[in-house]
C-alpha atoms as a PDB file:
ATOM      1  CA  UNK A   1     -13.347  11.556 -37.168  1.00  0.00           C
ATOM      2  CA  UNK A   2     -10.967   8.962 -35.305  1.00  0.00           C
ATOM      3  CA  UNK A   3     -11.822   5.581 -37.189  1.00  0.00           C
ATOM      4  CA  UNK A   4     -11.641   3.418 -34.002  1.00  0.00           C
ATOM      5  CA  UNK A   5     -14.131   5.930 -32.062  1.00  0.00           C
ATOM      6  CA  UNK A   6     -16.385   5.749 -35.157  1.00  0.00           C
ATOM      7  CA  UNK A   7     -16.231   1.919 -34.713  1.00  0.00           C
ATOM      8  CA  UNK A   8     -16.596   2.256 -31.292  1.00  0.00           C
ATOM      9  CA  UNK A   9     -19.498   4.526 -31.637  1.00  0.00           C
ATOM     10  CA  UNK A  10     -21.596   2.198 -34.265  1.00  0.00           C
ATOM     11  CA  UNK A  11     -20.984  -1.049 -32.031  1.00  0.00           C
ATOM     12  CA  UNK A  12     -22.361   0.980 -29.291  1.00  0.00           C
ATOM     13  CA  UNK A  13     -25.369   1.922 -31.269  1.00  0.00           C
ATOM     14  CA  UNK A  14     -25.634  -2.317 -32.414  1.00  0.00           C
ATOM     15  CA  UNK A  15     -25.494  -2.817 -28.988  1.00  0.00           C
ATOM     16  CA  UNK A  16     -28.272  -0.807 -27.336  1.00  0.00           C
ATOM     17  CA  UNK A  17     -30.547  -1.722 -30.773  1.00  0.00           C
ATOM     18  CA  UNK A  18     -29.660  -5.449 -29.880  1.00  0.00           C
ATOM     19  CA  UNK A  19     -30.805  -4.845 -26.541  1.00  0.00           C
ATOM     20  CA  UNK A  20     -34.128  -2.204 -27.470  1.00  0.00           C
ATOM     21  CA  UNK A  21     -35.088  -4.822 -29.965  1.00  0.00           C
ATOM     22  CA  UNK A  22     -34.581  -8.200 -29.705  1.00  0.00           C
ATOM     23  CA  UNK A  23     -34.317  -8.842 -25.993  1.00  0.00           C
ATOM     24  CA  UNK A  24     -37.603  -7.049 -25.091  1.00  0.00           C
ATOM     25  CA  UNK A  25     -41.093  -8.059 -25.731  1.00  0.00           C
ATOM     26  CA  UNK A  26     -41.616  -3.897 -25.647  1.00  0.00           C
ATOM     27  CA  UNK A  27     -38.694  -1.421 -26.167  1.00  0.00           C
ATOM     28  CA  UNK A  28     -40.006   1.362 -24.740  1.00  0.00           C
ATOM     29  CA  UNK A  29     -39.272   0.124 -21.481  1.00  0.00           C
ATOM     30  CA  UNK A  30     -35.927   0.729 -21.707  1.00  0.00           C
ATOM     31  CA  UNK A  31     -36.604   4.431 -21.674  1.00  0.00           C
ATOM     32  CA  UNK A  32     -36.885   6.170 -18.775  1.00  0.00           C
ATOM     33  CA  UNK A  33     -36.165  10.007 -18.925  1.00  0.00           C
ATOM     34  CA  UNK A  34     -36.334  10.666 -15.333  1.00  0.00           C
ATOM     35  CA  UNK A  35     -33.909   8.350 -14.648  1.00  0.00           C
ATOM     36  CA  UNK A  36     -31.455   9.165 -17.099  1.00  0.00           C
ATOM     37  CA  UNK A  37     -31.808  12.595 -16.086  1.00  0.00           C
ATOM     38  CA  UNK A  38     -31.084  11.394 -12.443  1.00  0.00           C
ATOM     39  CA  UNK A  39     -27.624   9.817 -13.771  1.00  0.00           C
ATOM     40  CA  UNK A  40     -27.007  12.597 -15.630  1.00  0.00           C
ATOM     41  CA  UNK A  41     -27.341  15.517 -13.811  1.00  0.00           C
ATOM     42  CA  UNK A  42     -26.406  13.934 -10.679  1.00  0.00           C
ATOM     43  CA  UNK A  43     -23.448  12.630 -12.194  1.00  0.00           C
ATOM     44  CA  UNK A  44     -22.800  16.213 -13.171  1.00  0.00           C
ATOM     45  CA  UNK A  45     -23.271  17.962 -10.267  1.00  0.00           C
ATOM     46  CA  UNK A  46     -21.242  15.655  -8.486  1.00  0.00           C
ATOM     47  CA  UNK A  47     -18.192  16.836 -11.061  1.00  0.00           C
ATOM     48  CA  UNK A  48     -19.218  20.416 -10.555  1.00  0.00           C
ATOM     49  CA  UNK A  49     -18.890  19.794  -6.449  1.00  0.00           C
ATOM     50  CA  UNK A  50     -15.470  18.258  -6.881  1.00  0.00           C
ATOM     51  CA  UNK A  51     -13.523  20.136  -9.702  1.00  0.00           C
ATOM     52  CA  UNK A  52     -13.007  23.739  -9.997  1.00  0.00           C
ATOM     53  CA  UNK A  53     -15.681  25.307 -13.012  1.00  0.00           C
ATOM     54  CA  UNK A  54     -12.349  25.695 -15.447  1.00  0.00           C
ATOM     55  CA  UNK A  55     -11.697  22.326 -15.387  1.00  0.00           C
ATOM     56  CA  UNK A  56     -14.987  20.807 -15.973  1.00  0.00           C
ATOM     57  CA  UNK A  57     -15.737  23.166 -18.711  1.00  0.00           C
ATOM     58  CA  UNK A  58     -12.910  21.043 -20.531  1.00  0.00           C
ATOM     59  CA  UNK A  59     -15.455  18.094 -20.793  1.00  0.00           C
ATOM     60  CA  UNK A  60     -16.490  19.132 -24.023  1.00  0.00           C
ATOM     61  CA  UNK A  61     -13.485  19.887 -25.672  1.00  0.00           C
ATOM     62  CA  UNK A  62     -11.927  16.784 -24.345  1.00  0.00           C
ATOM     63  CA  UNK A  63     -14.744  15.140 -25.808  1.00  0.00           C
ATOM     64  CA  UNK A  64     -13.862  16.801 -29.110  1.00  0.00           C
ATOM     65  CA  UNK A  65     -10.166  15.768 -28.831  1.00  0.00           C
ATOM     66  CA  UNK A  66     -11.419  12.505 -28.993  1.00  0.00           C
ATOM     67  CA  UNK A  67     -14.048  12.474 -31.454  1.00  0.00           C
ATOM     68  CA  UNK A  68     -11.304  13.411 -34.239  1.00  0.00           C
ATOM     69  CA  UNK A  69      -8.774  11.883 -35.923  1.00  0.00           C
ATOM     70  CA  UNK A  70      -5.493  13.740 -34.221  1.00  0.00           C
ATOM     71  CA  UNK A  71      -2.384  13.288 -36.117  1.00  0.00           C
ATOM     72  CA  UNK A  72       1.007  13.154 -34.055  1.00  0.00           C
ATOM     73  CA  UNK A  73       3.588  13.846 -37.264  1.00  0.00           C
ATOM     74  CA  UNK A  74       6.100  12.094 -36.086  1.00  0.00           C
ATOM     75  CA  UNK A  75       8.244  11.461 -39.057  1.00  0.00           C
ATOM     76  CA  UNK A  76       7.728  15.305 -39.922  1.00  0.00           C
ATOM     77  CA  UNK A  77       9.495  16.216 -36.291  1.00  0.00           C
ATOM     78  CA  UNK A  78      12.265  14.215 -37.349  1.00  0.00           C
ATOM     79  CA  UNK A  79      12.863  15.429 -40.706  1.00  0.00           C
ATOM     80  CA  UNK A  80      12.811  19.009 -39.307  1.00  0.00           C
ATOM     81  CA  UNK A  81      14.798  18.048 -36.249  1.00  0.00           C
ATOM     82  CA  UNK A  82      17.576  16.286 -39.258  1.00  0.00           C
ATOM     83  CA  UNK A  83      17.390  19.415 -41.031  1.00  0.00           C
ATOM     84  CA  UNK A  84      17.965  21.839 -38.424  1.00  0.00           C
ATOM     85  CA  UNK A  85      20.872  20.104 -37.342  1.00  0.00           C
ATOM     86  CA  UNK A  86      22.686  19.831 -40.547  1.00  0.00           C
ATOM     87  CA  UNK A  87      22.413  23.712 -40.502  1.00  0.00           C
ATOM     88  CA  UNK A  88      23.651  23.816 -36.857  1.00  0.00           C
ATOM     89  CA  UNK A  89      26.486  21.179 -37.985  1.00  0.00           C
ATOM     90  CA  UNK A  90      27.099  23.729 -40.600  1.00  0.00           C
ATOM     91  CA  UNK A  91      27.489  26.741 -38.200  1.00  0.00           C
ATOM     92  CA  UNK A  92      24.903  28.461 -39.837  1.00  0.00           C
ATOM     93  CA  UNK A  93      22.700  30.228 -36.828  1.00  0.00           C
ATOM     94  CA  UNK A  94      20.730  32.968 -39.349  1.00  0.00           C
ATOM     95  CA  UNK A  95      19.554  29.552 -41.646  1.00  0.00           C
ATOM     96  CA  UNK A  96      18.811  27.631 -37.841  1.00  0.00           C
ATOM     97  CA  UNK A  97      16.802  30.676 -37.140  1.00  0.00           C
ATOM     98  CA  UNK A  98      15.336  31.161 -40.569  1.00  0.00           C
ATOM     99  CA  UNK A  99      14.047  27.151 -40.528  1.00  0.00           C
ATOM    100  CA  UNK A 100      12.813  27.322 -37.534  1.00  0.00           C
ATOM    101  CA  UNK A 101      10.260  29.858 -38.250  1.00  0.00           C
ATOM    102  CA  UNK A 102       8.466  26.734 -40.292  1.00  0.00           C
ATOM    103  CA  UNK A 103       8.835  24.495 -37.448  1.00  0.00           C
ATOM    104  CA  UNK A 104       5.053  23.614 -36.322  1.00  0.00           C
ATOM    105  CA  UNK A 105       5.799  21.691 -33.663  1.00  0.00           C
ATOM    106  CA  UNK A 106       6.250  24.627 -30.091  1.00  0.00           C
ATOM    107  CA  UNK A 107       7.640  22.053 -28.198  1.00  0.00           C
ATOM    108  CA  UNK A 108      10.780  21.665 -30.501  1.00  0.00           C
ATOM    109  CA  UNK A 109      11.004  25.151 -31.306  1.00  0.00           C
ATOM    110  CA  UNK A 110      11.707  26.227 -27.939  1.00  0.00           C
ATOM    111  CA  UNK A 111      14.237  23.328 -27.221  1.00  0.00           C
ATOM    112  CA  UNK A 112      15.826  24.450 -30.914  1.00  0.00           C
ATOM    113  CA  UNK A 113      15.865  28.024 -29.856  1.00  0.00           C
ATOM    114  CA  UNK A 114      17.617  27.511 -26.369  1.00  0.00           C
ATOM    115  CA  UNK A 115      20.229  25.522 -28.197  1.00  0.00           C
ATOM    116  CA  UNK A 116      20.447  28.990 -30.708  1.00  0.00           C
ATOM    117  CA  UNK A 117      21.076  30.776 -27.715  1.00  0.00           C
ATOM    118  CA  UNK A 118      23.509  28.720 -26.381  1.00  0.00           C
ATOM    119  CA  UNK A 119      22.056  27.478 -23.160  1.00  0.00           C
ATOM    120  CA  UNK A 120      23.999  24.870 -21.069  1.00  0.00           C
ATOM    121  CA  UNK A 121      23.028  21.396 -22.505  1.00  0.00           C
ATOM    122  CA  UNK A 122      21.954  20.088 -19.259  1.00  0.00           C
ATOM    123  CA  UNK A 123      19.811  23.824 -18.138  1.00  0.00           C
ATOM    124  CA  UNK A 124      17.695  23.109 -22.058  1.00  0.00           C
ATOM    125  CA  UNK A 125      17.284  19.402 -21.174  1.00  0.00           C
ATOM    126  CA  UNK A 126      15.561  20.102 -17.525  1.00  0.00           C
ATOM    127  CA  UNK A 127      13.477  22.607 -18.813  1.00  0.00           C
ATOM    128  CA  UNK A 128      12.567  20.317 -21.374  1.00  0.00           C
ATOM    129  CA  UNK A 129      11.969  17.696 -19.297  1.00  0.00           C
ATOM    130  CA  UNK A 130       9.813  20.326 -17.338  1.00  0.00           C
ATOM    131  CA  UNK A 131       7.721  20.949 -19.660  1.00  0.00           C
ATOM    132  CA  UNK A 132       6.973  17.202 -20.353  1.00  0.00           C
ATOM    133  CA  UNK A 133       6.465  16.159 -16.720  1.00  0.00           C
ATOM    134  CA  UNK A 134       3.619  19.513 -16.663  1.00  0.00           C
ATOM    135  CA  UNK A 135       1.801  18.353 -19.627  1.00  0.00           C
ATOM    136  CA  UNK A 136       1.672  14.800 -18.374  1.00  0.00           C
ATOM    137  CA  UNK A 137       0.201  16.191 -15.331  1.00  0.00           C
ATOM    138  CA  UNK A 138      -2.155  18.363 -16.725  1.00  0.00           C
ATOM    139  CA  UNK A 139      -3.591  15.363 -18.896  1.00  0.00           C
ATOM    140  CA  UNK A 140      -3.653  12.863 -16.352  1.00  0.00           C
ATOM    141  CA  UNK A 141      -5.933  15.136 -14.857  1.00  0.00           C
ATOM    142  CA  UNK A 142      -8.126  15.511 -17.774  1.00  0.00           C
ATOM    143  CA  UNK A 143      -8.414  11.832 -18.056  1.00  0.00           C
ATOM    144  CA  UNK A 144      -9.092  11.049 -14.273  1.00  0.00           C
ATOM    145  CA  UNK A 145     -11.922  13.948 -14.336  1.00  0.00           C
ATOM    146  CA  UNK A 146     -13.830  11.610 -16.994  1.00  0.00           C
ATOM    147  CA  UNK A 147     -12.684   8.297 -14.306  1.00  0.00           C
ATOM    148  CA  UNK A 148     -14.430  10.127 -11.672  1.00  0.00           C
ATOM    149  CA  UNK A 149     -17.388  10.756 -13.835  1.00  0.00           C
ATOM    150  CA  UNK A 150     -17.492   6.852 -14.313  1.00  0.00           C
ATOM    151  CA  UNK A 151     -17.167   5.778 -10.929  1.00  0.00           C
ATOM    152  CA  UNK A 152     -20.325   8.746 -10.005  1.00  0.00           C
ATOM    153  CA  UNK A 153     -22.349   7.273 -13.090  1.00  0.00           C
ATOM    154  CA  UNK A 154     -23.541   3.887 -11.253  1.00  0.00           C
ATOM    155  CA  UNK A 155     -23.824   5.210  -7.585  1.00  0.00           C
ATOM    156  CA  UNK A 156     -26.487   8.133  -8.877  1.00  0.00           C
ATOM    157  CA  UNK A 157     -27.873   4.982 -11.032  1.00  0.00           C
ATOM    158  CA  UNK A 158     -28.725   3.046  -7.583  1.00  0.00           C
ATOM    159  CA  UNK A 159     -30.254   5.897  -6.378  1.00  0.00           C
ATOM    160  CA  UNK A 160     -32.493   6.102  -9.088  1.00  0.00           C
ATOM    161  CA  UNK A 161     -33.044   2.542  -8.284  1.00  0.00           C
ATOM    162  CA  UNK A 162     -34.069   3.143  -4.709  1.00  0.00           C
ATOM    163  CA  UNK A 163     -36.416   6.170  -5.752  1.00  0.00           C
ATOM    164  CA  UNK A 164     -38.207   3.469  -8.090  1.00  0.00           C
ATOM    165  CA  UNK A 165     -37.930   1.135  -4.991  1.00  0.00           C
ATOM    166  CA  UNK A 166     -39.527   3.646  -2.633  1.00  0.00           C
ATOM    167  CA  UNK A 167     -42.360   4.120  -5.506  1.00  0.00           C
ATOM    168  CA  UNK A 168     -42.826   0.748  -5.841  1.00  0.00           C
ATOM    169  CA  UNK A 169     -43.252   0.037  -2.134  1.00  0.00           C
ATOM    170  CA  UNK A 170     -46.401   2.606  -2.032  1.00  0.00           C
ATOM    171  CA  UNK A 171     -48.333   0.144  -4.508  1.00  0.00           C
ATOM    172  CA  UNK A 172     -47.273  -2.963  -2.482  1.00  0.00           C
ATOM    173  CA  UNK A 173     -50.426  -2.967  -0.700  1.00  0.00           C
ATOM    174  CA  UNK A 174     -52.650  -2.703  -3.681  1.00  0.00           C
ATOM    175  CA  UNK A 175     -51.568  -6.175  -4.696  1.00  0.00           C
ATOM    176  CA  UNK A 176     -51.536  -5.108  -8.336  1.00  0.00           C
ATOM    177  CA  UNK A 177     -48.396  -7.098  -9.769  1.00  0.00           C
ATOM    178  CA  UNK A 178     -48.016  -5.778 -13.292  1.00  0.00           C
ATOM    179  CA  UNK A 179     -47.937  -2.221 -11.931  1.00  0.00           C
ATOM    180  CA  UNK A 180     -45.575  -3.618  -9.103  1.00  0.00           C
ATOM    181  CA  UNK A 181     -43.295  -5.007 -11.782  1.00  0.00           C
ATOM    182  CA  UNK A 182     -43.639  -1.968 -14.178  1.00  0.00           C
ATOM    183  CA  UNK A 183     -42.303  -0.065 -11.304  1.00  0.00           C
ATOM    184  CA  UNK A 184     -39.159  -2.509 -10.383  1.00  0.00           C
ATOM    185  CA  UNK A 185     -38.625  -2.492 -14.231  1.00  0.00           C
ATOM    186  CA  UNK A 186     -38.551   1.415 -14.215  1.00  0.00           C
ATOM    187  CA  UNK A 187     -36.256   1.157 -10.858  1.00  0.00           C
ATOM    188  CA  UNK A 188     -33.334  -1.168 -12.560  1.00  0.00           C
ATOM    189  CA  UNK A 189     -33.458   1.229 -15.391  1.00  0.00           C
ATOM    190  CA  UNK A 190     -31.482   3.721 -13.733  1.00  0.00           C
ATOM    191  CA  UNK A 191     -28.736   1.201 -12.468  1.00  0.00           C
ATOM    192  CA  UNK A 192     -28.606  -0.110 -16.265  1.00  0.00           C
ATOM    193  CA  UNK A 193     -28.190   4.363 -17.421  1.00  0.00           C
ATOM    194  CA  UNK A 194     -25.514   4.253 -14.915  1.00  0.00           C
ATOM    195  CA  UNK A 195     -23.430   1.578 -15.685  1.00  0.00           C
ATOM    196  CA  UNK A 196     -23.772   2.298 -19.567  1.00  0.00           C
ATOM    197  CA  UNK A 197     -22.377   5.568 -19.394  1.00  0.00           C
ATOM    198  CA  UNK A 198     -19.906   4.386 -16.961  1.00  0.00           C
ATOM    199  CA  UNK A 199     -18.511   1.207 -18.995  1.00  0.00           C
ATOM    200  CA  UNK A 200     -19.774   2.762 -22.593  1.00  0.00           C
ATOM    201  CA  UNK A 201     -19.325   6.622 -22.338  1.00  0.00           C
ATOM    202  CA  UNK A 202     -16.773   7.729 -19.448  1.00  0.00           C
ATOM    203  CA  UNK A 203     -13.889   4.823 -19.221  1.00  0.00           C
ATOM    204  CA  UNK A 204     -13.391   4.715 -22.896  1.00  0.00           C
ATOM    205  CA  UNK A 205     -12.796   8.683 -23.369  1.00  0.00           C
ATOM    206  CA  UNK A 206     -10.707   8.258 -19.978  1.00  0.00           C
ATOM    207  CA  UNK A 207      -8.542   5.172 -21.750  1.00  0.00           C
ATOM    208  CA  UNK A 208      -8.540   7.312 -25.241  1.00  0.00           C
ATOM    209  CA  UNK A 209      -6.942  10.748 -23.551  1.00  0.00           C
ATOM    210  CA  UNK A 210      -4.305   8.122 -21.688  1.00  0.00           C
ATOM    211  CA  UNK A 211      -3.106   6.874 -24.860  1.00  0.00           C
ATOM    212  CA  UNK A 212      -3.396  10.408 -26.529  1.00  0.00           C
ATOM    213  CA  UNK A 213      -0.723  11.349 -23.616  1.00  0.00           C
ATOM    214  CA  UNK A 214       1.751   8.003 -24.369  1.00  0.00           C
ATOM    215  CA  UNK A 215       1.918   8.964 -27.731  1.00  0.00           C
ATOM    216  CA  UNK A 216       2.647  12.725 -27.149  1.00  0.00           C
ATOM    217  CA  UNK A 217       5.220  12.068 -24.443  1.00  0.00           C
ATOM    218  CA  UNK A 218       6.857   9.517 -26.797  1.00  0.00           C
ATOM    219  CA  UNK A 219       6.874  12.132 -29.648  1.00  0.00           C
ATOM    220  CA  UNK A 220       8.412  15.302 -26.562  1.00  0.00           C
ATOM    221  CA  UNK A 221      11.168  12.336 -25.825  1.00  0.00           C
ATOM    222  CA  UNK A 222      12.083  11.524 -29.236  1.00  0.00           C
ATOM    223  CA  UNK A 223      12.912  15.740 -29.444  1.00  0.00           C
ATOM    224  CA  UNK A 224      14.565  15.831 -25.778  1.00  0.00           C
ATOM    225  CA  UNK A 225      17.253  12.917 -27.362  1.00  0.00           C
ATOM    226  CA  UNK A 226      17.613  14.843 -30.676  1.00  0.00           C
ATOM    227  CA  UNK A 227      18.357  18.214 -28.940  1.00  0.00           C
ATOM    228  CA  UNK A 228      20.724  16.827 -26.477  1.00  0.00           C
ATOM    229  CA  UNK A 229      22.434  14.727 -29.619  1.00  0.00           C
ATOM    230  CA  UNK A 230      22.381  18.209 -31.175  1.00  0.00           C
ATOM    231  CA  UNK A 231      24.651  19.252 -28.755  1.00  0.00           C
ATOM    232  CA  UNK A 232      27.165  17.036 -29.050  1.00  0.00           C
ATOM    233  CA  UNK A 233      27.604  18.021 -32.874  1.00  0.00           C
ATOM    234  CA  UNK A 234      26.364  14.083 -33.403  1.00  0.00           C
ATOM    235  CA  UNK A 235      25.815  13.783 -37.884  1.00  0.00           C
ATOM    236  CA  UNK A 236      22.412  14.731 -39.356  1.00  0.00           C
ATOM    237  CA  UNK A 237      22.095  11.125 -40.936  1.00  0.00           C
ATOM    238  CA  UNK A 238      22.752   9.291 -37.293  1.00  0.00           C
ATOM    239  CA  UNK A 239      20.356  11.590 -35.658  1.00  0.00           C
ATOM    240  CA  UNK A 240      17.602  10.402 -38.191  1.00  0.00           C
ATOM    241  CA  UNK A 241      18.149   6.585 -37.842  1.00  0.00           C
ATOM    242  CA  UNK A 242      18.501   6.832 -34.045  1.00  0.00           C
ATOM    243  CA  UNK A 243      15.506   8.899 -33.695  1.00  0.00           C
ATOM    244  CA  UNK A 244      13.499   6.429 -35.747  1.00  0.00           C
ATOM    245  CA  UNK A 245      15.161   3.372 -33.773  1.00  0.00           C
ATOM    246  CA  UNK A 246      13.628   5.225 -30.650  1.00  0.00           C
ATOM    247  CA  UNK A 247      10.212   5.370 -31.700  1.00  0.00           C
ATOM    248  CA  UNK A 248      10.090   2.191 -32.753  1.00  0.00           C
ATOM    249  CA  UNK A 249      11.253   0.600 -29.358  1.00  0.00           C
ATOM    250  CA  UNK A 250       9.071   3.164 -27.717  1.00  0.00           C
ATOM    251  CA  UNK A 251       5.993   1.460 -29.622  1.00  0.00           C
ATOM    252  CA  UNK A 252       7.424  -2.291 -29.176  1.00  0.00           C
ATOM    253  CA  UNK A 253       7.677  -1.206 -25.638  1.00  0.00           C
ATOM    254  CA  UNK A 254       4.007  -0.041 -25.389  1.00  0.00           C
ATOM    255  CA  UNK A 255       2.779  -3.395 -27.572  1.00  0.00           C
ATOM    256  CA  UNK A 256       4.491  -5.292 -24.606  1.00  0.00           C
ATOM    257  CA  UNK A 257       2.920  -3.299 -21.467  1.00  0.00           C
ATOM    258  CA  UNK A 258      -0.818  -3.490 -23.154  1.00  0.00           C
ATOM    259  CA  UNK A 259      -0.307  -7.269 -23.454  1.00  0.00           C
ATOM    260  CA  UNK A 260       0.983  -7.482 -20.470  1.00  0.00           C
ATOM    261  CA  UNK A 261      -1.786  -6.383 -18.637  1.00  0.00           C
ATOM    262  CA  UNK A 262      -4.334  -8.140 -20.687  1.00  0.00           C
ATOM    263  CA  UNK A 263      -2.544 -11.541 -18.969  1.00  0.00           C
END
């Protein structure tokens, strides 16, 4: 599992036990199935009404993606990118094709494999580039499905709210106060399921696939500037140190922006 969504996951847990247990004389009012189910499904449904069913059966995957502890290999796509151009330097095209059957990473393979087939430098790096712009498309997608969900979370949690409301208005005249405020507690208990999931569940896996997609554009880059270096016959050993050199700014870069917009 990803250590920081472990963390993330066991503060959460402090959190609500803080909340069940020490800042209510009885936990149990903090539960509340019909509400939750109101947030819930509603929040659901709402998803269902405005994304096509492929997409939204993603949820759970995407929830998956996060939940473990994904590896980019960076230093491993460099070492194979260094190796396969020493044996392009060479002018060696069975050993290119031969190593690149161990390549793992598809994205490099098929930027490798144009170069084998001697594609115009500039036709490889537009595909390339293609292929970078769709992915960061298709995952900014899968990130603003779960923003959605978090903005639907809280409006289905005030109508819970106003349900309770309504309820609580029919006992008004009875003058009974502790069932009045049972019912007003029981009301706000939707708002406070629907800003949870919102704040606690939604926006974090949102944030999480963002970052997933920095990192694996930074990694598709880093093979973009080794292929076109490729091309211009540039030495194995400068490929390597300029390769590093550009993941490392990359990350200084990204250090920077996050700071930024903390201030």
């Amino acid at each position: 599992m990803n250590p920081s969504t472990l963390i993330g996951m066991l503060g959460a847990l402090l959190l609500l036990a803080s909340v069940f247990f020490f800042s209510a004389q009885d936990p149990w009012l903090f539960v509340n199935p019909a509400g939750l189910a109101i947030v819930i499904i509603g929040t659901l449904a709402a998803t269902f009404i405005s994304y096509p069913l492929r997409e939204v059966m993603r949820i759970f995957r995407l929830f998956i993606i996060v939940m473990r502890n994904e590896k980019m290999y960076t230093q491993d796509d460099i070492e194979e990118l260094v190796r396969l151009a020493r044996r392009w330097a060479g002018g060696n095209v069975t050993a290119v094709e031969n190593e690149l059957e161990a390549v793992r990473n598809p994205f490099l393979k098929t930027g490798m494999q144009l170069v084998i087939d001697m594609t115009p430098e500039q036709e490889t790096l537009d595909f390339l580039q293609w292929r970078m712009n769709r992915l960061r498309a298709r995952e900014h997608a899968e990130a603003q499905l779960f923003r959605v969900m978090a903005s639907f979370a809280p409006a289905f949690g005030m109508i819970g709210t106003l349900v309770g409301l309504i309820n609580m208005m029919t006992i008004l005249g009875d003058g009974d106060l502790q069932m009045i405020g049972q019912q007003l507690a029981i009301a706000l208990m939707t708002t406070f399921y629907g800003i949870l999931l919102a704040n606690l569940v939604f926006k974090p896996v949102a944030v999480k696939l963002e970052r997933r997609t920095e990192q694996r554009l930074i990694l598709m880059s880093m093979v973009i500037q080794g292929i076109s270096m490729m091309y211009h016959k540039t030495s194995p050993a400068l490929i390597r140190e300029t390769l590093k050199t550009f993941v490392m700014n990359y990350d200084d870069e990204l250090r920077l922006s996050s700071s930024a917009k903390k201030h």
